[in-house]
N, C-alpha and C. Protein backbone atom coordinates (compact mmCIF):
# COMPACT_ATOMS: atom_id res chain seq x y z
N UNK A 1 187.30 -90.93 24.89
CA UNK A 1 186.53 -90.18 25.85
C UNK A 1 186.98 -88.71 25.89
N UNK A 2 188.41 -88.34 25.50
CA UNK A 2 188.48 -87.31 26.23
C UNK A 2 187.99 -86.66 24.93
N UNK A 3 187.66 -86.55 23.70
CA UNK A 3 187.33 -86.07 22.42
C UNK A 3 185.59 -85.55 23.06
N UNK A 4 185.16 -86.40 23.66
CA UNK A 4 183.91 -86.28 23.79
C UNK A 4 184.06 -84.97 25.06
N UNK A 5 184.63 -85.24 26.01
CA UNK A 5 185.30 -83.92 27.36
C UNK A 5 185.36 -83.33 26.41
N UNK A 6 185.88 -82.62 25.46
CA UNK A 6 186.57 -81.64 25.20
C UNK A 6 185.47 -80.61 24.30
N UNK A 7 184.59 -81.39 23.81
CA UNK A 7 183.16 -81.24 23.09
C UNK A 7 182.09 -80.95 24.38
N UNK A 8 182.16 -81.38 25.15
CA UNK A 8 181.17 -81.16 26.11
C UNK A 8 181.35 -79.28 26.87
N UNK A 9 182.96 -79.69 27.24
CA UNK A 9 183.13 -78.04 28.10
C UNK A 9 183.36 -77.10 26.99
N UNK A 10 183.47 -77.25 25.86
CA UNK A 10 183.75 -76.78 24.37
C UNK A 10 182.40 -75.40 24.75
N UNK A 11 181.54 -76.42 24.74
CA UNK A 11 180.08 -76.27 24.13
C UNK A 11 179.72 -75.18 25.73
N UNK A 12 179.75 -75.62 26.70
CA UNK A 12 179.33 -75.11 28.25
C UNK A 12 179.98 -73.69 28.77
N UNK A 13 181.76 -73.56 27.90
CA UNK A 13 182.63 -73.08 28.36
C UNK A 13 181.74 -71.01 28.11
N UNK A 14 181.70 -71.05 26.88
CA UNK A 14 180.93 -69.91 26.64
C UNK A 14 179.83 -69.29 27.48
N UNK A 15 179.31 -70.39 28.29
CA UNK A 15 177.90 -69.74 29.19
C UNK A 15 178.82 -69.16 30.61
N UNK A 16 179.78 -69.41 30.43
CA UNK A 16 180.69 -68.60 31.97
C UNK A 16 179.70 -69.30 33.18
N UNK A 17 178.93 -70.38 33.21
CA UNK A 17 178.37 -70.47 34.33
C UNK A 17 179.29 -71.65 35.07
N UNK A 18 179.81 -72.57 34.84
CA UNK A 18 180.13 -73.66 35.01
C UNK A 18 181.59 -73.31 35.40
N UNK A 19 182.62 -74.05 36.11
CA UNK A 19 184.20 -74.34 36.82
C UNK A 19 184.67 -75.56 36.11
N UNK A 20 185.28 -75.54 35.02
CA UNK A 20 185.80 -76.36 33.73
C UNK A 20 187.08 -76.96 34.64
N UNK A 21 187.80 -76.35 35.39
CA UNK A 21 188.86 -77.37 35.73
C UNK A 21 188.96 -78.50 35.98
N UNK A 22 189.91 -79.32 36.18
CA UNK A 22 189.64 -80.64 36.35
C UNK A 22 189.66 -81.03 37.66
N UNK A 23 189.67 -80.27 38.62
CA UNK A 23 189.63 -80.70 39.84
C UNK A 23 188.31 -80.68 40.29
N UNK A 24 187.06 -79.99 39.72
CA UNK A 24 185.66 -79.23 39.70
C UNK A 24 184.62 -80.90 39.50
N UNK A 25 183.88 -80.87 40.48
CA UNK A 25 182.53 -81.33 40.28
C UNK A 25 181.98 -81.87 38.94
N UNK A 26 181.94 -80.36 38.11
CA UNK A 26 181.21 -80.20 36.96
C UNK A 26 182.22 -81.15 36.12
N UNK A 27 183.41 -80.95 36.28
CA UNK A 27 184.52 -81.75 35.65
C UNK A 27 184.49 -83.20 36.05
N UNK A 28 183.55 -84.12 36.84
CA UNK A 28 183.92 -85.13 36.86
C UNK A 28 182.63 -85.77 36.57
N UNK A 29 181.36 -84.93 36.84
CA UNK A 29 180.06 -85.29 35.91
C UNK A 29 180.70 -85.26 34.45
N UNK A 30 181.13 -84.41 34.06
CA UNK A 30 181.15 -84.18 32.66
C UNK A 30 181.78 -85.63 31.97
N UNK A 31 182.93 -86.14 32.98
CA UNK A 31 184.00 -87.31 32.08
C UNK A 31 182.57 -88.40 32.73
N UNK A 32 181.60 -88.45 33.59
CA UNK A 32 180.62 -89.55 33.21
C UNK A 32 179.85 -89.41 31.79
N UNK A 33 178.95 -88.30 31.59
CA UNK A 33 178.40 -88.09 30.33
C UNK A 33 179.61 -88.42 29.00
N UNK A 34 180.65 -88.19 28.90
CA UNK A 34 181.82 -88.65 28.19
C UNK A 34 181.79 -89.77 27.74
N UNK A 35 181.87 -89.93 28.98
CA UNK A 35 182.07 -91.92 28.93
C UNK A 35 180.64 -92.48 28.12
N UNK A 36 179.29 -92.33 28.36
CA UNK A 36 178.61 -93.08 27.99
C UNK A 36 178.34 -92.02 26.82
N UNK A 37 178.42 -90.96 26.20
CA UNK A 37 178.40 -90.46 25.18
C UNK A 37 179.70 -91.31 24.29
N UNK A 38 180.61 -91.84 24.56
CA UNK A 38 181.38 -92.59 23.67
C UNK A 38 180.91 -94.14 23.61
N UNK A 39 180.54 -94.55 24.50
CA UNK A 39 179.80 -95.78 24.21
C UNK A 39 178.50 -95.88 22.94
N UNK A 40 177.90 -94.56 23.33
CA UNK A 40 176.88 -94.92 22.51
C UNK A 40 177.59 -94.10 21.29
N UNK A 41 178.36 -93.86 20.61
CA UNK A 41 179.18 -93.35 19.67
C UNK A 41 179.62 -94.09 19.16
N UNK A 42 180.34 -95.65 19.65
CA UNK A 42 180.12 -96.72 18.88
C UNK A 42 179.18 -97.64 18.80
N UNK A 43 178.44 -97.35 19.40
CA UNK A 43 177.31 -98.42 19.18
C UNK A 43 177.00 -97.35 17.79
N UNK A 44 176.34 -96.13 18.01
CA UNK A 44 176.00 -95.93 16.44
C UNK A 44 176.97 -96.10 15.48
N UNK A 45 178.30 -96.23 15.69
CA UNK A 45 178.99 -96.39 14.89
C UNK A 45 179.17 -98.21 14.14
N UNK A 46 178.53 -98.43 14.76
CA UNK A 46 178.55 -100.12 14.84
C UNK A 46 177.32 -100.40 14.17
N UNK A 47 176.07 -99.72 14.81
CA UNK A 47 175.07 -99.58 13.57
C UNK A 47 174.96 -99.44 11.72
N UNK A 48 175.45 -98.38 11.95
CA UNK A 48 175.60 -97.91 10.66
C UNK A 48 176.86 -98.90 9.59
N UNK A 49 177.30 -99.93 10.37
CA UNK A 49 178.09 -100.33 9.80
C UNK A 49 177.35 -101.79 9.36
N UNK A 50 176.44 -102.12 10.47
CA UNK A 50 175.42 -103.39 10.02
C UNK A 50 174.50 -103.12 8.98
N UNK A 51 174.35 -101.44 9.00
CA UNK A 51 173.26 -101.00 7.54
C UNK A 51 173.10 -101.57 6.35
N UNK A 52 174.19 -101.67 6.06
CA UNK A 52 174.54 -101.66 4.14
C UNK A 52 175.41 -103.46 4.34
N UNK A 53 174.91 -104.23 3.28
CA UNK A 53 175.15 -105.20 3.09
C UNK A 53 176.98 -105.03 2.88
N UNK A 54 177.23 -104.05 2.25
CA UNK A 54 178.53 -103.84 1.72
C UNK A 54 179.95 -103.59 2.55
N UNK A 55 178.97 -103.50 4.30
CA UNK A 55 180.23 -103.07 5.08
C UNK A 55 179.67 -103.96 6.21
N UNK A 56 178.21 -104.94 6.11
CA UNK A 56 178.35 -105.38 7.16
C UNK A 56 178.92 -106.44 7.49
N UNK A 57 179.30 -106.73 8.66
CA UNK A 57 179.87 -108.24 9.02
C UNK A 57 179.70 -108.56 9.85
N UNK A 58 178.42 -108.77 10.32
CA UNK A 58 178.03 -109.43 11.63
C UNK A 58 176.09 -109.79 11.81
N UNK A 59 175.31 -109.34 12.44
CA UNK A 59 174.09 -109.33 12.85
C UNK A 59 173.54 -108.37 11.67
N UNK A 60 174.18 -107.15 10.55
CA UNK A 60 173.75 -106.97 9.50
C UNK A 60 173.54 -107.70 8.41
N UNK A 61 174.28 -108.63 8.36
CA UNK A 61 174.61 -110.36 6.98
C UNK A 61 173.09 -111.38 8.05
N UNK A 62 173.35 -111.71 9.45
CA UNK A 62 172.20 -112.55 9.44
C UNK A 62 171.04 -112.27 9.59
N UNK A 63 170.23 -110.83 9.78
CA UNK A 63 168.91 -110.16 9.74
C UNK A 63 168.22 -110.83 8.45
N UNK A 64 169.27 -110.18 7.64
CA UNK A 64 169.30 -110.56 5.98
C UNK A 64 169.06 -111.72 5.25
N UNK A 65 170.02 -112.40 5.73
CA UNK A 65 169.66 -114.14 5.89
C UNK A 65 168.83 -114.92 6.11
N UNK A 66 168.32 -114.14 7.44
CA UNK A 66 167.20 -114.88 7.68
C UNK A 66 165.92 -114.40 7.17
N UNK A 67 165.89 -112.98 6.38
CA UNK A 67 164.45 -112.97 5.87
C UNK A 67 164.79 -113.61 4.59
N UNK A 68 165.80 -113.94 3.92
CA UNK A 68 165.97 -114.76 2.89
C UNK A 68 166.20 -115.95 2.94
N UNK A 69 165.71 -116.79 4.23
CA UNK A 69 165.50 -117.83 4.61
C UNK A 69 166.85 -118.61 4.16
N UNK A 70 168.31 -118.13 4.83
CA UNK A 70 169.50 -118.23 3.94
C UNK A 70 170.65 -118.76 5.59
N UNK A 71 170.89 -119.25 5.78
CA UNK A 71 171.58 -119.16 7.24
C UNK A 71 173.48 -119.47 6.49
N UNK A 72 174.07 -118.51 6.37
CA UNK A 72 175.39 -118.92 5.67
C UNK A 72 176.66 -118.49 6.77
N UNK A 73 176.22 -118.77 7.96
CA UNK A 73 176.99 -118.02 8.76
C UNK A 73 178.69 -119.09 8.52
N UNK A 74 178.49 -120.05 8.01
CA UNK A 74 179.93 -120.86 7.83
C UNK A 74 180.64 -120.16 6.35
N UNK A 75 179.90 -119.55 5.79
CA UNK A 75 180.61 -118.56 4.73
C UNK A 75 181.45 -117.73 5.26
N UNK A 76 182.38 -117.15 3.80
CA UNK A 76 182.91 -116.25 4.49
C UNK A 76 182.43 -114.93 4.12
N UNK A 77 182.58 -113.91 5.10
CA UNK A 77 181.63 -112.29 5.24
C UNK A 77 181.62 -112.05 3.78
N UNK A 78 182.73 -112.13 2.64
CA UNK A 78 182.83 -111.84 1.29
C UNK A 78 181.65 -112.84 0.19
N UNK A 79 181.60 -114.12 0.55
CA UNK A 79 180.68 -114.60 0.11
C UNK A 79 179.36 -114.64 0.17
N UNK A 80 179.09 -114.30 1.43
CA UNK A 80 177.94 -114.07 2.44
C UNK A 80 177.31 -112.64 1.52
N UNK A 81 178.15 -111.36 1.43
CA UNK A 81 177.50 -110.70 0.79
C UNK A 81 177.43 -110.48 -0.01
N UNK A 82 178.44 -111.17 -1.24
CA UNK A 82 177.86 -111.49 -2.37
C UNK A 82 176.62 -112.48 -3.21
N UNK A 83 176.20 -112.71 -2.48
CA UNK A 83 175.06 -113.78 -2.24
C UNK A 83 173.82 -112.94 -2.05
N UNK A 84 174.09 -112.32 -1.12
CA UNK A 84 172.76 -111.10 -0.24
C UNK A 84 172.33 -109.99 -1.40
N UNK A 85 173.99 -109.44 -1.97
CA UNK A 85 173.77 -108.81 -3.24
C UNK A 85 172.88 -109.02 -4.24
N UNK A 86 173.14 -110.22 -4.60
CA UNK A 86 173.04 -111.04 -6.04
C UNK A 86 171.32 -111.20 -5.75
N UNK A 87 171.35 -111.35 -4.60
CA UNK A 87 169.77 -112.09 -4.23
C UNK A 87 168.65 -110.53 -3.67
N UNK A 88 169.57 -109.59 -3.64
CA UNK A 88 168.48 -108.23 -3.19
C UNK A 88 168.17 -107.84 -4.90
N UNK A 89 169.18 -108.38 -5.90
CA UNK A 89 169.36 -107.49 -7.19
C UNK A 89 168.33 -108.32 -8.21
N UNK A 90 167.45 -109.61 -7.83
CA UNK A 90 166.88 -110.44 -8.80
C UNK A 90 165.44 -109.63 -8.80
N UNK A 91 165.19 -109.20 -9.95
CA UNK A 91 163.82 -108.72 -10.36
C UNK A 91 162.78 -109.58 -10.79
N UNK A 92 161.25 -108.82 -10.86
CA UNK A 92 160.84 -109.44 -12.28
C UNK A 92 160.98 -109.39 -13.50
N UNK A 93 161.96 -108.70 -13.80
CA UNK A 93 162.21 -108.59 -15.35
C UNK A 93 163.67 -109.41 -15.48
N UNK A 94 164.08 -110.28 -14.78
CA UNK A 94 165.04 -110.95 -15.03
C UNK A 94 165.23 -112.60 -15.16
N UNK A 95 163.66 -112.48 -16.01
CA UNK A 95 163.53 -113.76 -16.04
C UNK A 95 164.44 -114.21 -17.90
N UNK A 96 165.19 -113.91 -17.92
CA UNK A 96 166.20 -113.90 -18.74
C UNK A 96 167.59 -114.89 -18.96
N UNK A 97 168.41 -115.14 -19.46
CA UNK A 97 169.42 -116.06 -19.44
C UNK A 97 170.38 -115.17 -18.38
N UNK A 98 170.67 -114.07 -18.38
CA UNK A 98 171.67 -113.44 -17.79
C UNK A 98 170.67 -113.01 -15.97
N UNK A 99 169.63 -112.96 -15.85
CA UNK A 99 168.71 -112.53 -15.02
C UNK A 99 168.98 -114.30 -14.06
N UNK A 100 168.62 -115.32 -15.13
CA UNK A 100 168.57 -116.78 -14.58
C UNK A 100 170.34 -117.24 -13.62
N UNK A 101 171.22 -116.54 -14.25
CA UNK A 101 173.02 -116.60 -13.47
C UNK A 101 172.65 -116.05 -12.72
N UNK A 102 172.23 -114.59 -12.18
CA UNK A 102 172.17 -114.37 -11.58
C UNK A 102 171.41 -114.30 -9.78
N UNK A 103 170.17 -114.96 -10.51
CA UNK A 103 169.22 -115.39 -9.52
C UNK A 103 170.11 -116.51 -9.07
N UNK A 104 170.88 -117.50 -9.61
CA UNK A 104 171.50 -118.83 -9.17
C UNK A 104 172.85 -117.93 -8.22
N UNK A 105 173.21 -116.93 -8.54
CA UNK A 105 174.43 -116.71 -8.02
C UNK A 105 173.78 -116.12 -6.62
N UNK A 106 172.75 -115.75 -6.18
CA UNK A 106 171.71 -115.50 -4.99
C UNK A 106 171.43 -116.94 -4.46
N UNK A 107 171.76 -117.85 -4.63
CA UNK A 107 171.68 -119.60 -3.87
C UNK A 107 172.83 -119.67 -3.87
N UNK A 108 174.22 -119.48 -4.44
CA UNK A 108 175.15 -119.67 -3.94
C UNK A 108 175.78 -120.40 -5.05
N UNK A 109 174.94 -120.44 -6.16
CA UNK A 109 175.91 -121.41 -7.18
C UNK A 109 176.33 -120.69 -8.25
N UNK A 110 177.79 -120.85 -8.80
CA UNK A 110 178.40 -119.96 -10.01
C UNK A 110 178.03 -121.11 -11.10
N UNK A 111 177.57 -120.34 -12.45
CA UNK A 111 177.04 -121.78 -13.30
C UNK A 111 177.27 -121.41 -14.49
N UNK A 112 176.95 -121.90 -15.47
CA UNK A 112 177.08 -121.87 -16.83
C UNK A 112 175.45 -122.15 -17.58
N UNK A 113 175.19 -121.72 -18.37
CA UNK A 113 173.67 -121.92 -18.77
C UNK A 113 173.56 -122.30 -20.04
N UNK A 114 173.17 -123.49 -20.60
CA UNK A 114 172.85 -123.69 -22.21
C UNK A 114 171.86 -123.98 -22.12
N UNK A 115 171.08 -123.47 -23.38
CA UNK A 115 169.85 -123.51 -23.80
C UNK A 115 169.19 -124.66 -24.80
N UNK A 116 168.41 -125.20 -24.74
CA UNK A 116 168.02 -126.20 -25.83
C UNK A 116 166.22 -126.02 -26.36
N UNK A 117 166.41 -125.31 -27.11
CA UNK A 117 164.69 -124.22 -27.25
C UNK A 117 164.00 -125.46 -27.64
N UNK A 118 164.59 -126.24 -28.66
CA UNK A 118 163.13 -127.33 -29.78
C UNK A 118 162.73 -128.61 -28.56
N UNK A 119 163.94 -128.33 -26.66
CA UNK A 119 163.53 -129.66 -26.44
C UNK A 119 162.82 -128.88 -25.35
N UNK A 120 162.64 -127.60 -24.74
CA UNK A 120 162.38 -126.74 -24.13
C UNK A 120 163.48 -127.37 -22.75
N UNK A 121 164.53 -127.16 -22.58
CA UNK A 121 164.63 -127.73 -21.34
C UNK A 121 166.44 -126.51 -21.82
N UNK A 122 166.91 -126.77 -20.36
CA UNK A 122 167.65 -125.34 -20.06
C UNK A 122 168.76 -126.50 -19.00
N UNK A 123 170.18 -126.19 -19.30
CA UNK A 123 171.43 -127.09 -18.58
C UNK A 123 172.36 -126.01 -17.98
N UNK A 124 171.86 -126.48 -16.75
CA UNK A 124 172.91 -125.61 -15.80
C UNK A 124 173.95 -126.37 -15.34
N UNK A 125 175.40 -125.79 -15.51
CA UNK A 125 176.20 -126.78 -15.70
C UNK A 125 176.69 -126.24 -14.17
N UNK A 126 176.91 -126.54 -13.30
CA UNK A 126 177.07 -125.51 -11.94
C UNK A 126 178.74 -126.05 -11.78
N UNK A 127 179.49 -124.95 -12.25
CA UNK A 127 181.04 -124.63 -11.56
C UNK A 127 181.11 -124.51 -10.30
N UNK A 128 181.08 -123.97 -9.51
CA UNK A 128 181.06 -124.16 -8.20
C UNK A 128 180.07 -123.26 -7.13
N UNK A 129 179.83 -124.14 -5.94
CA UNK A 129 179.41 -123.82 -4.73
C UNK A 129 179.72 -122.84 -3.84
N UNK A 130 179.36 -121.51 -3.99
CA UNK A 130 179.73 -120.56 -2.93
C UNK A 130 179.28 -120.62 -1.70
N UNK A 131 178.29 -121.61 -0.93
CA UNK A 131 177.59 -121.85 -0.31
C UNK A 131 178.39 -123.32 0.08
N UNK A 132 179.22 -123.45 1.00
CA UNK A 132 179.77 -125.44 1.05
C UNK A 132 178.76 -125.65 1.98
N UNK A 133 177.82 -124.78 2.76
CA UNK A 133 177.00 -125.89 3.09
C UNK A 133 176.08 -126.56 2.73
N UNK A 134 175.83 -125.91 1.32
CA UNK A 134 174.88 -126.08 0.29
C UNK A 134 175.11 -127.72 -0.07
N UNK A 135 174.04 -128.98 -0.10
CA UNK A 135 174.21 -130.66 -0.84
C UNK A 135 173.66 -129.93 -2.10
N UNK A 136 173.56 -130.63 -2.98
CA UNK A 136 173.47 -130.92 -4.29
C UNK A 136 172.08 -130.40 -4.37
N UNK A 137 171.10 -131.62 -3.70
CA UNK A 137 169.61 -131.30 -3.40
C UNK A 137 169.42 -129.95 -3.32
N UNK A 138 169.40 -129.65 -1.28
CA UNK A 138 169.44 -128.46 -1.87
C UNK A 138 169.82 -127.25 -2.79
N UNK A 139 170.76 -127.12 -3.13
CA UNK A 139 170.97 -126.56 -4.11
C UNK A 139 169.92 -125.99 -5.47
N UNK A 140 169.51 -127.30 -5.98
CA UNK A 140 168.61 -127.47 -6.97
C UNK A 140 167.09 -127.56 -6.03
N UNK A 141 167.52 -127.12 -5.19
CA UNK A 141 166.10 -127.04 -4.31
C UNK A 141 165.78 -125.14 -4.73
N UNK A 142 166.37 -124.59 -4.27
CA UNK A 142 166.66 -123.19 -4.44
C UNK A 142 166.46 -122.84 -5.64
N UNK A 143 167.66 -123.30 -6.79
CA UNK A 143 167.48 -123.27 -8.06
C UNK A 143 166.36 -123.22 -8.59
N UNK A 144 165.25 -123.73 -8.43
CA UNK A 144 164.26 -124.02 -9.25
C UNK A 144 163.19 -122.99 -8.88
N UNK A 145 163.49 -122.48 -7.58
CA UNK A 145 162.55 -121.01 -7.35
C UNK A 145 162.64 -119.56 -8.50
N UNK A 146 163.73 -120.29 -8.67
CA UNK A 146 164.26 -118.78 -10.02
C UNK A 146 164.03 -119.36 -11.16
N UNK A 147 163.91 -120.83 -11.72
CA UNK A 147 164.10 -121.21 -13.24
C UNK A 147 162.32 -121.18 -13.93
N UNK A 148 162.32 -121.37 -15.08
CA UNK A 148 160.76 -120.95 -15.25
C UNK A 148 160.60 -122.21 -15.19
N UNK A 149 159.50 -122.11 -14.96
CA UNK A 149 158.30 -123.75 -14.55
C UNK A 149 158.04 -124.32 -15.73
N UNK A 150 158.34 -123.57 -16.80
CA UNK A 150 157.38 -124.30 -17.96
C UNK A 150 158.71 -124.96 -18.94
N UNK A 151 159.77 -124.99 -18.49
CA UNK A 151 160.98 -125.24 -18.87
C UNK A 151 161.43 -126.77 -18.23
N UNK A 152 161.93 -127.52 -19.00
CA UNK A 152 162.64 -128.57 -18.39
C UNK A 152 164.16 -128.01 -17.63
N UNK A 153 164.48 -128.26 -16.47
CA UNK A 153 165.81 -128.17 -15.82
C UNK A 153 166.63 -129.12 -15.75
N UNK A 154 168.10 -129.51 -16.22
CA UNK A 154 169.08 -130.63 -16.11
C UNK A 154 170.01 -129.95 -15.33
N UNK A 155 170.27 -130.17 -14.29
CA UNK A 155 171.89 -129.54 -13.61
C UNK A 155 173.02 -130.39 -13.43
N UNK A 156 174.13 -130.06 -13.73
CA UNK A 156 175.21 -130.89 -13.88
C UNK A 156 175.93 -130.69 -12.98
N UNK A 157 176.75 -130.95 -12.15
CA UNK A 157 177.80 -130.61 -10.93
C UNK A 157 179.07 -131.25 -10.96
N UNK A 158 178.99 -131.63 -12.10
CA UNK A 158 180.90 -132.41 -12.44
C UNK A 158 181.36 -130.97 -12.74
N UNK A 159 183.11 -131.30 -12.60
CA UNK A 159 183.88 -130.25 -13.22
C UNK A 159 183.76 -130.34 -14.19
N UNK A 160 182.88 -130.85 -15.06
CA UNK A 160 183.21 -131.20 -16.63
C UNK A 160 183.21 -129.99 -17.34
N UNK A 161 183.93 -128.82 -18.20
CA UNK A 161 183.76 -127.90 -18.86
C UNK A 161 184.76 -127.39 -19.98
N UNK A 162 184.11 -126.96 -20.88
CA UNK A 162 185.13 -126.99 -22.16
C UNK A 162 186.60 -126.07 -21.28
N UNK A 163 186.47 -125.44 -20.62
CA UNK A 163 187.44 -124.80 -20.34
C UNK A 163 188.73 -125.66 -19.44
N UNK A 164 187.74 -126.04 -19.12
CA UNK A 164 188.71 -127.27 -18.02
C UNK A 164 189.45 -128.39 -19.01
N UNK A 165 188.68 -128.94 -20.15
CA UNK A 165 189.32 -129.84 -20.62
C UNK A 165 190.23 -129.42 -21.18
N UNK A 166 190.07 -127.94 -21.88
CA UNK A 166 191.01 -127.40 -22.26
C UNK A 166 192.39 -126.82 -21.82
N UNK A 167 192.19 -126.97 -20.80
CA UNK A 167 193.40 -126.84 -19.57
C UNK A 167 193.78 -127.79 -19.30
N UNK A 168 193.42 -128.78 -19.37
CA UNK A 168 194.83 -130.40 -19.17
C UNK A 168 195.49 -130.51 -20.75
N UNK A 169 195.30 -129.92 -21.56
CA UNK A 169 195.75 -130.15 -22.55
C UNK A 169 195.97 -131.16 -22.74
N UNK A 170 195.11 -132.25 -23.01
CA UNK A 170 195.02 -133.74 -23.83
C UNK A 170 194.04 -133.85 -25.11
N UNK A 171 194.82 -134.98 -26.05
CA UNK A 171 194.29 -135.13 -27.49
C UNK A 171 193.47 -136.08 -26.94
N UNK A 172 193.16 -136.57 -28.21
CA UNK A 172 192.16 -137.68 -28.23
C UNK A 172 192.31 -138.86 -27.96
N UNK A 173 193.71 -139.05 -28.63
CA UNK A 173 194.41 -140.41 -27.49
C UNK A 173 194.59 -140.37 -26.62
N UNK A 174 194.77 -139.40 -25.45
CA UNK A 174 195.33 -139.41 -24.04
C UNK A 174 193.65 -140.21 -23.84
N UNK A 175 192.54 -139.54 -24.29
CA UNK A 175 191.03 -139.43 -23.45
C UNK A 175 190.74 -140.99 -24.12
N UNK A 176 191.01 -141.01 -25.05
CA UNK A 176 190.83 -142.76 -25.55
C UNK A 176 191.70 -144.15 -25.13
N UNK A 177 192.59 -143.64 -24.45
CA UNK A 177 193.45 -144.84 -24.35
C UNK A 177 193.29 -145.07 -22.91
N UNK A 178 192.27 -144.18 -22.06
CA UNK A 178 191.52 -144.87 -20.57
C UNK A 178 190.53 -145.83 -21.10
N UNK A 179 190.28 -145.87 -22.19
CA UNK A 179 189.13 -147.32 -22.08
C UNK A 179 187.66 -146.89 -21.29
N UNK A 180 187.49 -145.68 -21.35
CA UNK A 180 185.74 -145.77 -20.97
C UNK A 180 184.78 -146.01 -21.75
N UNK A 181 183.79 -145.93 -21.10
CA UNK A 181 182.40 -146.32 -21.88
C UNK A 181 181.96 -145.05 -21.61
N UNK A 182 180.58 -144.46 -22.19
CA UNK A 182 180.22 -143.25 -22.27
C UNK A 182 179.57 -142.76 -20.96
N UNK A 183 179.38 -143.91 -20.32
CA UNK A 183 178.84 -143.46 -18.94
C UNK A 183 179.98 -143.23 -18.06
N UNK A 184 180.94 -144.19 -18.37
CA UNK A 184 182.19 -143.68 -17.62
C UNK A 184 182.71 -142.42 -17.83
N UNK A 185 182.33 -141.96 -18.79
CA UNK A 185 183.08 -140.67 -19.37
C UNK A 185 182.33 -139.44 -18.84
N UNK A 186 181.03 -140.04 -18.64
CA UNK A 186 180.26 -138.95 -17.88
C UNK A 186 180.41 -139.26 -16.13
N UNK A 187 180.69 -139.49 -15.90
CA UNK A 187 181.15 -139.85 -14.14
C UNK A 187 182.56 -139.61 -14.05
N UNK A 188 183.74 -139.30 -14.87
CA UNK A 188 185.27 -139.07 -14.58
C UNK A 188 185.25 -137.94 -14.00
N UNK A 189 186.45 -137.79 -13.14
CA UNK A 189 186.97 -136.84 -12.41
C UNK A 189 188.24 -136.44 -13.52
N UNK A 190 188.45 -135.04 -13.95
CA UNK A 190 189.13 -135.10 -14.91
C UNK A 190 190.81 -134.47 -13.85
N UNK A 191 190.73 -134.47 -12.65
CA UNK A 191 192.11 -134.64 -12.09
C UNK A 191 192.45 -135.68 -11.82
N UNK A 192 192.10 -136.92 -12.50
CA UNK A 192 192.77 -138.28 -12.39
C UNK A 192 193.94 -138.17 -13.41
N UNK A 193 194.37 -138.95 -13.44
CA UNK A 193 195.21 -139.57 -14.60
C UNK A 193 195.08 -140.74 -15.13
């Protein structure tokens, strides 16, 4: 407040009309205008901070949300606007393999994409959920607003990934001497033992 006083008689002091002391009338109107000149100093300051996806964290993330029919308020503010990002940045010209991650990373899912042209159909292997309130369903509910229509879609949601297998570091006997069948092998959790 008193930043705002000091700006007020700053500004008045030059017209010689006014009694600036602090014992003065004019001096105790002035610390009212103060006062609600600093209120509304953060409120605009509070505005401008809901503006930009990039600094907001509050009623700027759910405006947003909700015209993107998106309610992620159990996210956290970092995920929330990376999501808002990802999903203000999807064009029409990104109907592309790198355009298709990205539209998915606007639903909330980080994924992997292989292509299979001669069967026309497209495997999203989805690493993980930035969205936990996101089920499966939905998920691939969303998904499919961005994937092309004329394409077959398979989505996968195991950890299964060359990178991962490659990180337990096991041969072929470790993975053969569990005794699965191929369906078992497609249903393992590969943090078992």
């Amino acid at each position: 407040m008193q930043e705002q006083l000091n700006r007020l008689k700053a500004g008045l002091r030059p017209t010689g009309l006014y009694k600036l002391d602090d014992k003065s009338l004019v001096h105790a109107e002035l610390c009212a205008y103060a006062k609600g000149l600093e209120i509304l100093d953060r409120e605009l300051s509070n505005l401008e901070q809901e503006a930009f996806v990039a600094t907001a964290e509050d009623y700027g993330l759910s405006i947003r949300e909700e015209l993107s029919d998106r309610k992620l308020s159990e996210e956290t503010i970092e995920n929330r606007r990376r999501m808002l990002n990802y999903r203000s940045s999807v064009t029409a010209n990104d109907f592309n393999m790198e355009g298709i991650k990205k539209a998915l990373l606007a639903c909330g899912l980080e994924t992997e994409i292989f292509e299979s042209p001669g069967e026309f159909t497209i495997f999203i292997s989805c690493i993980s959920m930035l969205d936990k309130s996101l089920t499966q369903e939905k998920a691939i509910e969303l998904a499919k607003s961005f994937t092309p229509a004329h394409l077959n879609v398979v989505f996968d949601f195991r950890n299964f990934s060359w990178d991962k297998i490659e990180s337990l570091d096991l041969c072929f006997d470790d993975m053969d001497n569990k005794d699965l069948m191929w369906d078992e092998i497609d249903t393992i959790s590969l943090e078992e033992d």
